[in-house]
PDB file of N, CA and C in Angstrom:
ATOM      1  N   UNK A   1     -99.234-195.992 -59.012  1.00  0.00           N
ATOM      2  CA  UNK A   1     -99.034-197.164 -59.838  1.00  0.00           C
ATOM      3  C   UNK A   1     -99.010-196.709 -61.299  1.00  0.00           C
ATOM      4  N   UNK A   2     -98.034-197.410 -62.226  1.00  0.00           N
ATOM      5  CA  UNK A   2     -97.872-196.609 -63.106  1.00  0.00           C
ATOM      6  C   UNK A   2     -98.502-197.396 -64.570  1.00  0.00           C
ATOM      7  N   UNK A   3     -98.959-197.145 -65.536  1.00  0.00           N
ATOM      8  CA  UNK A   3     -99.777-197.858 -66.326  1.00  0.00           C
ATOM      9  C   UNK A   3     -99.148-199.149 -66.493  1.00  0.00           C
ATOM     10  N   UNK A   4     -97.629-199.340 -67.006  1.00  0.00           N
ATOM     11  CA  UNK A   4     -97.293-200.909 -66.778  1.00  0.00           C
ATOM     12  C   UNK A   4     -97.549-201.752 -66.079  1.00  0.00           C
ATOM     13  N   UNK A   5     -97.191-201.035 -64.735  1.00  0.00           N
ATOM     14  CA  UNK A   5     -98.020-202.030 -63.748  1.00  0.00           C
ATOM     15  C   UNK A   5     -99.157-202.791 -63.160  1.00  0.00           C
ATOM     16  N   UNK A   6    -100.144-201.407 -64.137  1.00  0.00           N
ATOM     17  CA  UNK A   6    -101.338-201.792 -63.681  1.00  0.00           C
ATOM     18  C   UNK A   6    -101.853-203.334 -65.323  1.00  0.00           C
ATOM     19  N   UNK A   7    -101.094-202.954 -66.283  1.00  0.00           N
ATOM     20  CA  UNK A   7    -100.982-203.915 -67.443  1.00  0.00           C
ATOM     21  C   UNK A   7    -100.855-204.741 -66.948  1.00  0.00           C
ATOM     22  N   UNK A   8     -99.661-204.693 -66.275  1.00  0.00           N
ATOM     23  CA  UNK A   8     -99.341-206.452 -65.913  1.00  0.00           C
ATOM     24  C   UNK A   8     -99.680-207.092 -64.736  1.00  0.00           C
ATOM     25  N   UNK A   9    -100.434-205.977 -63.758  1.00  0.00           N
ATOM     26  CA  UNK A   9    -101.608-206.544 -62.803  1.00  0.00           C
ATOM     27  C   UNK A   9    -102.806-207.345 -63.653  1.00  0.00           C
ATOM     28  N   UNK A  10    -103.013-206.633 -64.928  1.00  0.00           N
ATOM     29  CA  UNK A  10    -104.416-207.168 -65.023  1.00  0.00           C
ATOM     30  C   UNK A  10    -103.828-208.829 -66.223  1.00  0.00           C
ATOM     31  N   UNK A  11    -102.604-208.654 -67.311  1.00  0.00           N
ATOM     32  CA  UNK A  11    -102.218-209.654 -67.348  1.00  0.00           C
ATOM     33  C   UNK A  11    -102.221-210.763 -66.213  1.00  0.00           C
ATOM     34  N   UNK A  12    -101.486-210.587 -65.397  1.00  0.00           N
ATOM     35  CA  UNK A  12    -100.994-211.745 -64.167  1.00  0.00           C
ATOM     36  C   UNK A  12    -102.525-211.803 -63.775  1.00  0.00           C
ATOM     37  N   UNK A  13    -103.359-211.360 -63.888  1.00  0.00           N
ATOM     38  CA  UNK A  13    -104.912-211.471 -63.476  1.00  0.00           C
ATOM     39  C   UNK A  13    -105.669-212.785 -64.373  1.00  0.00           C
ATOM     40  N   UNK A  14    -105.557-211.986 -65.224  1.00  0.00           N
ATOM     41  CA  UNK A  14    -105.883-213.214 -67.088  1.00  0.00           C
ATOM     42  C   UNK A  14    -105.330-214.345 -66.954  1.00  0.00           C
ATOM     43  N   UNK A  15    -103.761-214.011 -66.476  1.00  0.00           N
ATOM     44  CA  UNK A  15    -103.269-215.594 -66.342  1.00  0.00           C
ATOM     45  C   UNK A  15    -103.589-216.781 -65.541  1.00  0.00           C
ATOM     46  N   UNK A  16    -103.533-216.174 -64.690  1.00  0.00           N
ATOM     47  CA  UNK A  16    -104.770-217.019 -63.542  1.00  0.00           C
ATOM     48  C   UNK A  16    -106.282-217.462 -63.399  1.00  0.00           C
ATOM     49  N   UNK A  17    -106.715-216.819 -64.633  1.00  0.00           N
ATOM     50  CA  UNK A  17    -108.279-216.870 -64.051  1.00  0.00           C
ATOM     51  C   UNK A  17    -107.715-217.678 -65.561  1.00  0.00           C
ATOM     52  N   UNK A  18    -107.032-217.763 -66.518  1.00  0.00           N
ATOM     53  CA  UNK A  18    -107.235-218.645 -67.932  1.00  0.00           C
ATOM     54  C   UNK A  18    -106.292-220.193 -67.366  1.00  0.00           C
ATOM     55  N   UNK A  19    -105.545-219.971 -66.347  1.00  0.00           N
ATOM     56  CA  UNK A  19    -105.413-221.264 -65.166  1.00  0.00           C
ATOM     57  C   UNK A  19    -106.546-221.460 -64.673  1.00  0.00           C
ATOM     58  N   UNK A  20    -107.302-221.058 -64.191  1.00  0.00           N
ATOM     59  CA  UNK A  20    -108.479-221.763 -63.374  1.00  0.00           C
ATOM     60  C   UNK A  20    -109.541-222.315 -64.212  1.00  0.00           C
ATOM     61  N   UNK A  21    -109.841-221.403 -65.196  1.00  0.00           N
ATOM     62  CA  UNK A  21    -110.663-222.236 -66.510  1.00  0.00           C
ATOM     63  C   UNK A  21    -110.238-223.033 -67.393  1.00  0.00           C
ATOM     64  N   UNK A  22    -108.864-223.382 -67.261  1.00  0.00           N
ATOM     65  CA  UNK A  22    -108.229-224.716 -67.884  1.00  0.00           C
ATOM     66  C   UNK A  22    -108.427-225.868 -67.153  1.00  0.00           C
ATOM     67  N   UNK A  23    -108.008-225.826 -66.058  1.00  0.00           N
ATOM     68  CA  UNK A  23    -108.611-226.822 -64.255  1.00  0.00           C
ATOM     69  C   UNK A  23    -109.672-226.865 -64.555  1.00  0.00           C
ATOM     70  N   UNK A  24    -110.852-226.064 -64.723  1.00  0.00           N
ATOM     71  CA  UNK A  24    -112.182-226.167 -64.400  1.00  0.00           C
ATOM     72  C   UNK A  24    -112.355-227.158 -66.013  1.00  0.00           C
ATOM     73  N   UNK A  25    -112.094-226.746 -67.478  1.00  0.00           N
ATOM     74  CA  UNK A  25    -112.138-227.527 -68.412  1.00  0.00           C
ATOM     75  C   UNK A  25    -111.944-228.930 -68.353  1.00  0.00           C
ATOM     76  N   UNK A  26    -110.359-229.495 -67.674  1.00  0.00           N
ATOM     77  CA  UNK A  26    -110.140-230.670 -67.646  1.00  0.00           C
ATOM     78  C   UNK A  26    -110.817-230.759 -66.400  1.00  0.00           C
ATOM     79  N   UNK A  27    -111.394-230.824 -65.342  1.00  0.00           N
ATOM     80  CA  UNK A  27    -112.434-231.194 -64.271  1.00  0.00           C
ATOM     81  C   UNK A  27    -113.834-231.717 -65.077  1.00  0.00           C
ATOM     82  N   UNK A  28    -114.190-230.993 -66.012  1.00  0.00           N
ATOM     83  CA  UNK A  28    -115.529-231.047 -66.537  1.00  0.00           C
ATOM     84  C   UNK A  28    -115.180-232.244 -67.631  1.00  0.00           C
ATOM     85  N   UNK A  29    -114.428-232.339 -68.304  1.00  0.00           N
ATOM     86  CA  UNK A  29    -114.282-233.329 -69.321  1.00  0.00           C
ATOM     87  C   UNK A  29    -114.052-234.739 -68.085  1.00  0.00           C
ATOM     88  N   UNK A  30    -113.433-234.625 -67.078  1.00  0.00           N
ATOM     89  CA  UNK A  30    -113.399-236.029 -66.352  1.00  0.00           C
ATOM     90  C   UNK A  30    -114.431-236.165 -65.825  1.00  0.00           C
ATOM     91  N   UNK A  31    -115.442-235.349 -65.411  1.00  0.00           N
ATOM     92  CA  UNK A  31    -116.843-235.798 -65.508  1.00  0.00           C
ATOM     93  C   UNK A  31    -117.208-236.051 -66.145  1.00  0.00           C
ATOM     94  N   UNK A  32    -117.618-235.532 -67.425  1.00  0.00           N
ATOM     95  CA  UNK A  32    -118.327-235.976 -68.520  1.00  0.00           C
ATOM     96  C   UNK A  32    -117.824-237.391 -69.046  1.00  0.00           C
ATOM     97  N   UNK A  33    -116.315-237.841 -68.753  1.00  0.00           N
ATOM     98  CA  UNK A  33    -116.173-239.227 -68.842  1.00  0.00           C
ATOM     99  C   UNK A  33    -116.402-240.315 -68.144  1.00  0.00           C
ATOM    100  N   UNK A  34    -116.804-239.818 -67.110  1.00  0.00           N
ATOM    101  CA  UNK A  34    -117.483-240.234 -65.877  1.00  0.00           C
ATOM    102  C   UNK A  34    -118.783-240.727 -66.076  1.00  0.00           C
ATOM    103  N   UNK A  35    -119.493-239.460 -66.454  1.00  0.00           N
ATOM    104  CA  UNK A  35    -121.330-240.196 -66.597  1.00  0.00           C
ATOM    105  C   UNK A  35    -121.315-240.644 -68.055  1.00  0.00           C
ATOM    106  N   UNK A  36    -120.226-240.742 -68.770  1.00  0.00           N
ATOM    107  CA  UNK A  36    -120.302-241.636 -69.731  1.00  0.00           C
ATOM    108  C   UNK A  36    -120.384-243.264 -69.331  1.00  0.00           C
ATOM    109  N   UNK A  37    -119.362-243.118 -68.704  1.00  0.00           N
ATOM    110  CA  UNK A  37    -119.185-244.397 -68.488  1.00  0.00           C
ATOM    111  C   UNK A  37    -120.340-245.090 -67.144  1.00  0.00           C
ATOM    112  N   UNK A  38    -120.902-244.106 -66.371  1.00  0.00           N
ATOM    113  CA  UNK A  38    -121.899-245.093 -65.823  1.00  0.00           C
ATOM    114  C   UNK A  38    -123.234-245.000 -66.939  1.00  0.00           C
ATOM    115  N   UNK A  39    -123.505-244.304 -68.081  1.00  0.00           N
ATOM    116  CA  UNK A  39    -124.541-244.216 -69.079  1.00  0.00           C
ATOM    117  C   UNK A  39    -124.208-245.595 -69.449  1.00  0.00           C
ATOM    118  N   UNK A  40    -123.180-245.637 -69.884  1.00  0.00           N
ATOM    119  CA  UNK A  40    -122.993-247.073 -70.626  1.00  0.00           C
ATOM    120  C   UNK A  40    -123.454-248.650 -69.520  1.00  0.00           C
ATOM    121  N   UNK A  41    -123.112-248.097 -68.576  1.00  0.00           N
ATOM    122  CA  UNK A  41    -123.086-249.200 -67.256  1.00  0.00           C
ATOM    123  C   UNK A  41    -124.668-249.376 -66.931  1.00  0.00           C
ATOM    124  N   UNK A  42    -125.491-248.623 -67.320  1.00  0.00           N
ATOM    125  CA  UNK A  42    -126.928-248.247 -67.198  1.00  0.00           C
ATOM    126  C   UNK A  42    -127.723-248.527 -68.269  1.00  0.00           C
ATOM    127  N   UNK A  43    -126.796-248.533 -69.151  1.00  0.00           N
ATOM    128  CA  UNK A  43    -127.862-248.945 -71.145  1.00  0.00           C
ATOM    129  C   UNK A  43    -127.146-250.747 -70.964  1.00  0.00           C
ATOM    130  N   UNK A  44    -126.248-251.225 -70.463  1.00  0.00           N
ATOM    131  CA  UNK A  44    -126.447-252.834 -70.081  1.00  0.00           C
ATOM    132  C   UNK A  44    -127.507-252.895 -69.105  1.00  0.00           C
ATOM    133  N   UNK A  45    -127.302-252.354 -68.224  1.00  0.00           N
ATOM    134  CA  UNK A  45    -128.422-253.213 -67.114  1.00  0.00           C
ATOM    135  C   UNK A  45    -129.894-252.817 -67.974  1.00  0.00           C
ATOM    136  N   UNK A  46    -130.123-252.121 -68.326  1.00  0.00           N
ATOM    137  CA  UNK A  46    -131.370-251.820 -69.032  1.00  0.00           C
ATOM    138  C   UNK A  46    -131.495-253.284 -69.946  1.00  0.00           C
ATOM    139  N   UNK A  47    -130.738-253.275 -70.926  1.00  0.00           N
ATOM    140  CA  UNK A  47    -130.491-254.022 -72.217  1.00  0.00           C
ATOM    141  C   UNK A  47    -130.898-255.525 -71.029  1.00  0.00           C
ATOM    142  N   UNK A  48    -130.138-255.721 -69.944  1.00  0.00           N
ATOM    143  CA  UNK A  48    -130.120-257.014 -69.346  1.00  0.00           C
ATOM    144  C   UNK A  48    -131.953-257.251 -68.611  1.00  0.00           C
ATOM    145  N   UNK A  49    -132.581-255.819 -68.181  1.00  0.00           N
ATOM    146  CA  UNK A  49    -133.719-255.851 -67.722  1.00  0.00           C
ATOM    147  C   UNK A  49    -134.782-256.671 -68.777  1.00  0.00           C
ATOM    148  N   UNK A  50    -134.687-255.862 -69.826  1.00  0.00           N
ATOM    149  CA  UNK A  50    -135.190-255.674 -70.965  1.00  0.00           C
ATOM    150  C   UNK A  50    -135.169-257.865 -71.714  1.00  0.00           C
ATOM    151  N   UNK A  51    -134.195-258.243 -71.416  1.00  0.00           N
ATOM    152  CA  UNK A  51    -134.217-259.465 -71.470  1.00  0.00           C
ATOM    153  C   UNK A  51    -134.578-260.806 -70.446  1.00  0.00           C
ATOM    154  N   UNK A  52    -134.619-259.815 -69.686  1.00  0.00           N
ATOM    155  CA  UNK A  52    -135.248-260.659 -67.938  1.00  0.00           C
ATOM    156  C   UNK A  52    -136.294-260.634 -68.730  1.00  0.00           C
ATOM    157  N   UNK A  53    -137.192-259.725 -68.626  1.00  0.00           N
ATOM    158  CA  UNK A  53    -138.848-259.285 -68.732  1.00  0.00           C
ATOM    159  C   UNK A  53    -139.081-260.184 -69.748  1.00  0.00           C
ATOM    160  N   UNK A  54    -138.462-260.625 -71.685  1.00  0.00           N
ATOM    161  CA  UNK A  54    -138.624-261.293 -72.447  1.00  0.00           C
ATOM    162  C   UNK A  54    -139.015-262.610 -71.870  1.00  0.00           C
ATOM    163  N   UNK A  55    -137.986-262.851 -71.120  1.00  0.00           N
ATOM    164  CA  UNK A  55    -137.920-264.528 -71.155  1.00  0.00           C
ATOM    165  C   UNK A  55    -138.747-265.014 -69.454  1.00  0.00           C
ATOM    166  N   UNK A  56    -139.482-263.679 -68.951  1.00  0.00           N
ATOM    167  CA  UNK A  56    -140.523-264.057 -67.952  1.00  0.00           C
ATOM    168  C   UNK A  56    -141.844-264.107 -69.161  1.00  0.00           C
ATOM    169  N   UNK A  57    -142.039-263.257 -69.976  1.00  0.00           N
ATOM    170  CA  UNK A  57    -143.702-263.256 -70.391  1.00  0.00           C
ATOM    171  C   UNK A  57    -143.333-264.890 -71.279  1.00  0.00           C
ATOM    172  N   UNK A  58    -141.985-264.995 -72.010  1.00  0.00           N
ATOM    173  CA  UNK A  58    -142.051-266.566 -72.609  1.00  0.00           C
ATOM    174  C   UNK A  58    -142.676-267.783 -71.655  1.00  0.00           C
ATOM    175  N   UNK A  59    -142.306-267.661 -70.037  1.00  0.00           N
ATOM    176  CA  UNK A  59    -142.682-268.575 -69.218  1.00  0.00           C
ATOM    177  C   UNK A  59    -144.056-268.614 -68.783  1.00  0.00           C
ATOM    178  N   UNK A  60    -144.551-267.222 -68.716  1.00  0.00           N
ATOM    179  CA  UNK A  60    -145.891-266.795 -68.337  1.00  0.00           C
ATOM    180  C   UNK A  60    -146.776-267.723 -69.353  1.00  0.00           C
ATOM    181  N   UNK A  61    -146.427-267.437 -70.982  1.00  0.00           N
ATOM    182  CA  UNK A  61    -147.540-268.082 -71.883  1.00  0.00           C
ATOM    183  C   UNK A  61    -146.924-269.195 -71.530  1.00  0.00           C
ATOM    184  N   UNK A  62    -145.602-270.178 -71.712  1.00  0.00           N
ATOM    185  CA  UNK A  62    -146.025-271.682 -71.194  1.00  0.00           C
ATOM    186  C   UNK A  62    -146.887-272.057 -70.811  1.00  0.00           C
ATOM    187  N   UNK A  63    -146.967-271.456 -69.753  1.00  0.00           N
ATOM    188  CA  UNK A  63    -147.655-271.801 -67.997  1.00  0.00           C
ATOM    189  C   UNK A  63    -149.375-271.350 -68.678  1.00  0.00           C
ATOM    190  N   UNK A  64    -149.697-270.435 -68.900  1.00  0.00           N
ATOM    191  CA  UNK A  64    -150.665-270.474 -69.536  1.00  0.00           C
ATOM    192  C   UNK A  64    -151.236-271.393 -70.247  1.00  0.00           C
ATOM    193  N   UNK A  65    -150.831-271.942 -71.516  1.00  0.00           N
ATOM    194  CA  UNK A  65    -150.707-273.148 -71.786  1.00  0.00           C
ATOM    195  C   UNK A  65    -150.811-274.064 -71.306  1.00  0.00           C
ATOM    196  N   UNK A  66    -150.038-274.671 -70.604  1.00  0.00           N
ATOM    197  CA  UNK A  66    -150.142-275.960 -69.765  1.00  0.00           C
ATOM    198  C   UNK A  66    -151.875-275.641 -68.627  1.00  0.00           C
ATOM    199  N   UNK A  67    -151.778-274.229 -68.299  1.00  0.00           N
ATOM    200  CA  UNK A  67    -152.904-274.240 -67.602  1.00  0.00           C
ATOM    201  C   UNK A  67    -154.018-274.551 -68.512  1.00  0.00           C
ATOM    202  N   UNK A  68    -154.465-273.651 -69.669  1.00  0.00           N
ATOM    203  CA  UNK A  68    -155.381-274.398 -70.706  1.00  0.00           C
ATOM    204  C   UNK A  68    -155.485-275.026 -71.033  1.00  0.00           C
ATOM    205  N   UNK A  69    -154.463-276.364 -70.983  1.00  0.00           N
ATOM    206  CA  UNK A  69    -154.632-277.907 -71.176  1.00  0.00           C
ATOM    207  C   UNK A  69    -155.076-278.520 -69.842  1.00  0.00           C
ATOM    208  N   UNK A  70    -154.664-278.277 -68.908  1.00  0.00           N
ATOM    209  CA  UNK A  70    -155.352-278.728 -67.682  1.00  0.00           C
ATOM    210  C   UNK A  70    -157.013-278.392 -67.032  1.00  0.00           C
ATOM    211  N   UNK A  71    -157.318-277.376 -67.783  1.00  0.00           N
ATOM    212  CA  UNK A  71    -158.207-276.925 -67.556  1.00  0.00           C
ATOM    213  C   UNK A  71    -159.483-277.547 -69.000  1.00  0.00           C
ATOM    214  N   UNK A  72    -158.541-277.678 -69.581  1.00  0.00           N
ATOM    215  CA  UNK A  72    -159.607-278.643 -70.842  1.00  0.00           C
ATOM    216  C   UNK A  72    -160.127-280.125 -70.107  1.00  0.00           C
ATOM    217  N   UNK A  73    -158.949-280.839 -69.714  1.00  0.00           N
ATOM    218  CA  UNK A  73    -158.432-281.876 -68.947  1.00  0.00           C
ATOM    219  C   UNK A  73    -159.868-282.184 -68.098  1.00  0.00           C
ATOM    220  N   UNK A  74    -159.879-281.136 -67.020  1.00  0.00           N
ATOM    221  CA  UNK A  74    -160.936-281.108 -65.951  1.00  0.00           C
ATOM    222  C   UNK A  74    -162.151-280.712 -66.719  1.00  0.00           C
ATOM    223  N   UNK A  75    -162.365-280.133 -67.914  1.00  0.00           N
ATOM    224  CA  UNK A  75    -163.814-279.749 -67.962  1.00  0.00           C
ATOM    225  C   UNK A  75    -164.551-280.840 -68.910  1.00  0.00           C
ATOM    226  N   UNK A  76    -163.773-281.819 -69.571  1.00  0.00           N
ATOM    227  CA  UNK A  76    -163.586-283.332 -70.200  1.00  0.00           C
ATOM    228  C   UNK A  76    -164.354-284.318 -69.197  1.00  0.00           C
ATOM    229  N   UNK A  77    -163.842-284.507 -67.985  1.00  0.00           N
ATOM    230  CA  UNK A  77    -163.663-285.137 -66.797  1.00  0.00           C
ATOM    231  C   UNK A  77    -165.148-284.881 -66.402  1.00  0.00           C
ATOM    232  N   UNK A  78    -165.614-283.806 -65.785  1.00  0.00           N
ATOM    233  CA  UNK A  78    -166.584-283.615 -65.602  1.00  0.00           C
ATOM    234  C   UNK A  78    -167.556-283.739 -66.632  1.00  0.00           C
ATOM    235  N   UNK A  79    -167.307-283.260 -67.634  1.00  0.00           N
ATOM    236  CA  UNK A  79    -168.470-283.887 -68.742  1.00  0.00           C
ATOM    237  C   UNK A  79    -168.838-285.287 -68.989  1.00  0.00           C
ATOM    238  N   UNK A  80    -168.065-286.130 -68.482  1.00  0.00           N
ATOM    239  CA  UNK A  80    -168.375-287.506 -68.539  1.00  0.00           C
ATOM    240  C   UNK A  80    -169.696-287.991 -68.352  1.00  0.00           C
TER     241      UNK A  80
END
């Protein structure tokens, strides 16, 4: 084999393996747009959790409330 050949063995070598790490580049960027987009799909449901939980502790003190008035209510009652 004569040195050209073996040049353009190892070219035609480069070329292929700088094909496969171009594939492998755009593979990795469509992932990475990928768990972008369920990150984003995951910082709503958070954001949506995060507003459940608000507007349960708002109901909790109501209810609290109304229980401390009922409970005034009955200890009134009995003091009679």
């Amino acid at each position: 084999m004569s040195n050209e050949e073996k040049i353009l063995e190892i070219l035609t070598r480069m070329q292929q393996d700088l094909t496969q790490m171009q594939q492998d580049i755009s593979d990795l960027k469509t992932g990475q747009a990928n768990l972008e987009a369920g990150q984003a799909a995951l910082h709503k449901d958070v954001e949506q959790i995060k507003n459940d939980i608000q507007f349960m502790w708002e109901d909790i003190d109501r209810i609290s409330d109304r229980l401390g008035v009922q409970e005034d209510i009955v200890k009134k009652g009995f003091c009679k």
